[in-house]
C-alpha atoms as a PDB file:
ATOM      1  CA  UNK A   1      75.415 -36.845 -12.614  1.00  0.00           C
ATOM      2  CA  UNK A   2      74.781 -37.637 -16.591  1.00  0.00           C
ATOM      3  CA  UNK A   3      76.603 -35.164 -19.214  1.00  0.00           C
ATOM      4  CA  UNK A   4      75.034 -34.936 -22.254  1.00  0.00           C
ATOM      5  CA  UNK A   5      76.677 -32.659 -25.178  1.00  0.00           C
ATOM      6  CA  UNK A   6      75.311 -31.496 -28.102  1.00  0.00           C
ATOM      7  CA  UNK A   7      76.415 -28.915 -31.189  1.00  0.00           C
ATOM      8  CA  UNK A   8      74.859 -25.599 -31.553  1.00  0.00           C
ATOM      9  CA  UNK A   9      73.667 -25.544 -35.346  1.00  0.00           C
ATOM     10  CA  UNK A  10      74.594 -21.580 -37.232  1.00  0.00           C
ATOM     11  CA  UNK A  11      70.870 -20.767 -36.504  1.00  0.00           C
ATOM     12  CA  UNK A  12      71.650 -21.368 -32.628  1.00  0.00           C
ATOM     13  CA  UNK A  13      69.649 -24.544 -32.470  1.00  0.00           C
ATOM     14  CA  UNK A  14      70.022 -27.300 -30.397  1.00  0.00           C
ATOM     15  CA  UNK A  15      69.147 -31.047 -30.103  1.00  0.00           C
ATOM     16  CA  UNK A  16      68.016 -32.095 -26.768  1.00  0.00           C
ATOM     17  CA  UNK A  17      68.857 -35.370 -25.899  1.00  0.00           C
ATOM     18  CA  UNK A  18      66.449 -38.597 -26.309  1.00  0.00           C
ATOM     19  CA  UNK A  19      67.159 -39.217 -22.771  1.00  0.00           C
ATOM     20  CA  UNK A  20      66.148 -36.176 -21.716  1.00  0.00           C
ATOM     21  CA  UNK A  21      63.236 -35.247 -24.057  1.00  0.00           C
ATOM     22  CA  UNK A  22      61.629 -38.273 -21.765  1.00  0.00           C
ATOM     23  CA  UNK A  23      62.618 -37.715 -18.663  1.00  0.00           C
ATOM     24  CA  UNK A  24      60.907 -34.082 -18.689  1.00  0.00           C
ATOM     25  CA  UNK A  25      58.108 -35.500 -20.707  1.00  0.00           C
ATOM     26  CA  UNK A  26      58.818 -33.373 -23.874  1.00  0.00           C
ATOM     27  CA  UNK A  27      56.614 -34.012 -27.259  1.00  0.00           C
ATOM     28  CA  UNK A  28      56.941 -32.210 -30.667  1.00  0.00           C
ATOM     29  CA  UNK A  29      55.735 -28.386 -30.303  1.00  0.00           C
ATOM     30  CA  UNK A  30      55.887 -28.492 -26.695  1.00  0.00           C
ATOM     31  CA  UNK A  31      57.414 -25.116 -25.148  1.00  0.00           C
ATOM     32  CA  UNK A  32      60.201 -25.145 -22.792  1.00  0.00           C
ATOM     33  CA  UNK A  33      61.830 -22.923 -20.127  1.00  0.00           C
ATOM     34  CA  UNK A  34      65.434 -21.675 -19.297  1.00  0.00           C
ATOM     35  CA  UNK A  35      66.080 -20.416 -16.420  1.00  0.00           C
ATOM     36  CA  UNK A  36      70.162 -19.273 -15.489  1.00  0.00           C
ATOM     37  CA  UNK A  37      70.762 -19.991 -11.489  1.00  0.00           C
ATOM     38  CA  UNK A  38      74.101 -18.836 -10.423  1.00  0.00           C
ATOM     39  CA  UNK A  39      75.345 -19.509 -13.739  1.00  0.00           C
ATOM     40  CA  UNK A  40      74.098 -22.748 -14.281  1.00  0.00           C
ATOM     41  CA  UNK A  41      71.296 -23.034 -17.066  1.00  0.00           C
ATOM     42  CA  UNK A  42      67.714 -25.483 -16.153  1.00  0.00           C
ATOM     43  CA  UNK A  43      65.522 -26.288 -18.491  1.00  0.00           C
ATOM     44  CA  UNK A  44      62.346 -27.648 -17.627  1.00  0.00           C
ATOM     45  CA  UNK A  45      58.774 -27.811 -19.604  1.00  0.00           C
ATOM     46  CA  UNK A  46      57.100 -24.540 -19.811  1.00  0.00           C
ATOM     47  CA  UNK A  47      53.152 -24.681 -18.421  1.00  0.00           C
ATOM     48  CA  UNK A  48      50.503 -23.818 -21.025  1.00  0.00           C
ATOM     49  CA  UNK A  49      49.341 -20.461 -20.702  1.00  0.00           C
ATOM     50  CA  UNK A  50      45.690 -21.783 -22.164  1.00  0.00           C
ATOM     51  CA  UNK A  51      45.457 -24.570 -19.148  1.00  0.00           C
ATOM     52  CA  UNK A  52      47.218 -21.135 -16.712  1.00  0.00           C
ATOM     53  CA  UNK A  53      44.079 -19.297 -17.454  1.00  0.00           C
ATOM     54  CA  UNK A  54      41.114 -22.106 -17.096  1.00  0.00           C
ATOM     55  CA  UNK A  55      38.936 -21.414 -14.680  1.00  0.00           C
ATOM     56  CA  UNK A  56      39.500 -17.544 -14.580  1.00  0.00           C
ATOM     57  CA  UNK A  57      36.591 -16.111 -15.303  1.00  0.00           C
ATOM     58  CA  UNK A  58      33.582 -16.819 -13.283  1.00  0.00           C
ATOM     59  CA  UNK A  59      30.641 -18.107 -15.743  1.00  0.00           C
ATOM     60  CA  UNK A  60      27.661 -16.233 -14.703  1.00  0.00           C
ATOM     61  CA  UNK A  61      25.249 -19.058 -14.905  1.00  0.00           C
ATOM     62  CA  UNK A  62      26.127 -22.718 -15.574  1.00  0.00           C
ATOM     63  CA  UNK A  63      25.736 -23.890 -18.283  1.00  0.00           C
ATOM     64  CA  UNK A  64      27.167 -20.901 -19.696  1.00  0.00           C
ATOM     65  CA  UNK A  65      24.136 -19.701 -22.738  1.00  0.00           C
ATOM     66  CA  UNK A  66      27.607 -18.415 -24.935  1.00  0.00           C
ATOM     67  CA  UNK A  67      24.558 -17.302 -27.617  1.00  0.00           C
ATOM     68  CA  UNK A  68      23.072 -15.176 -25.245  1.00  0.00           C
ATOM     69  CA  UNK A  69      26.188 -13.751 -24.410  1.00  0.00           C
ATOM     70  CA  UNK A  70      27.734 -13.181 -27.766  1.00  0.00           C
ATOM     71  CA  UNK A  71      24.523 -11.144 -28.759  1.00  0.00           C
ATOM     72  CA  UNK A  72      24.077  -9.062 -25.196  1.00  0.00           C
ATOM     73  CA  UNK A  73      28.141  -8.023 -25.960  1.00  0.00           C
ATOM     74  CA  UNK A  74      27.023  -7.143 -29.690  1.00  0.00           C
ATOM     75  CA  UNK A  75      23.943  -5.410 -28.624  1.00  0.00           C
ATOM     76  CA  UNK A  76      26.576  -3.356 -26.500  1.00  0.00           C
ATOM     77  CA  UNK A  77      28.606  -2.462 -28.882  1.00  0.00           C
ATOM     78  CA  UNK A  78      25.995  -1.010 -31.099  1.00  0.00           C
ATOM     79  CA  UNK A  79      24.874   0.924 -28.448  1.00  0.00           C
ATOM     80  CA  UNK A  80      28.452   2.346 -27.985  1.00  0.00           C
ATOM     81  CA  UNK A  81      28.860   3.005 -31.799  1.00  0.00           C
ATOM     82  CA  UNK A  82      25.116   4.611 -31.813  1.00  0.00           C
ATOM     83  CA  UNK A  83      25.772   6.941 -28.892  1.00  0.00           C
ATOM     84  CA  UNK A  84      29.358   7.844 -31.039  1.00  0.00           C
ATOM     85  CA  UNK A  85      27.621   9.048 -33.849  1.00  0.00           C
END
């Protein structure tokens, strides 16, 4: 088992290790995950929530017309803020 030790800057900032930064694949801006198990903190590379939600909704025709769709919601909503007034 490898230690690796590092000092916690006044802003409660850390440095994680070269080493480590590759072996969980970790790039600038990436998000990561702690997780305490009986006392013991992991950390581990946190899963985009964008690539979490692809594929969610059903497209109701492929290819998707996103024109047609953008002006049947708009169409909508004027007939929402028409029956409001």
């Amino acid at each position: 088992m490898q230690e690796y030790e590092t000092t916690i800057t006044e802003k409660g900032q850390v440095t994680i290790p070269q080493e480590l930064r590759r072996m969980l694949d970790l790039s600038p801006r990436d998000k990561v995950r702690f997780q305490v198990v009986n006392g013991a903190v992991q950390i581990s590379k946190a899963s985009s929530r964008l690539l979490a939600g692809f594929g969610a909704v059903t497209p109701q025709q492929k290819p998707e017309n996103f024109q047609e769709t953008r002006q049947d919601f708009e169409k909508g909503v004027a007939r929402e803020v028409a029956s409001e007034a």
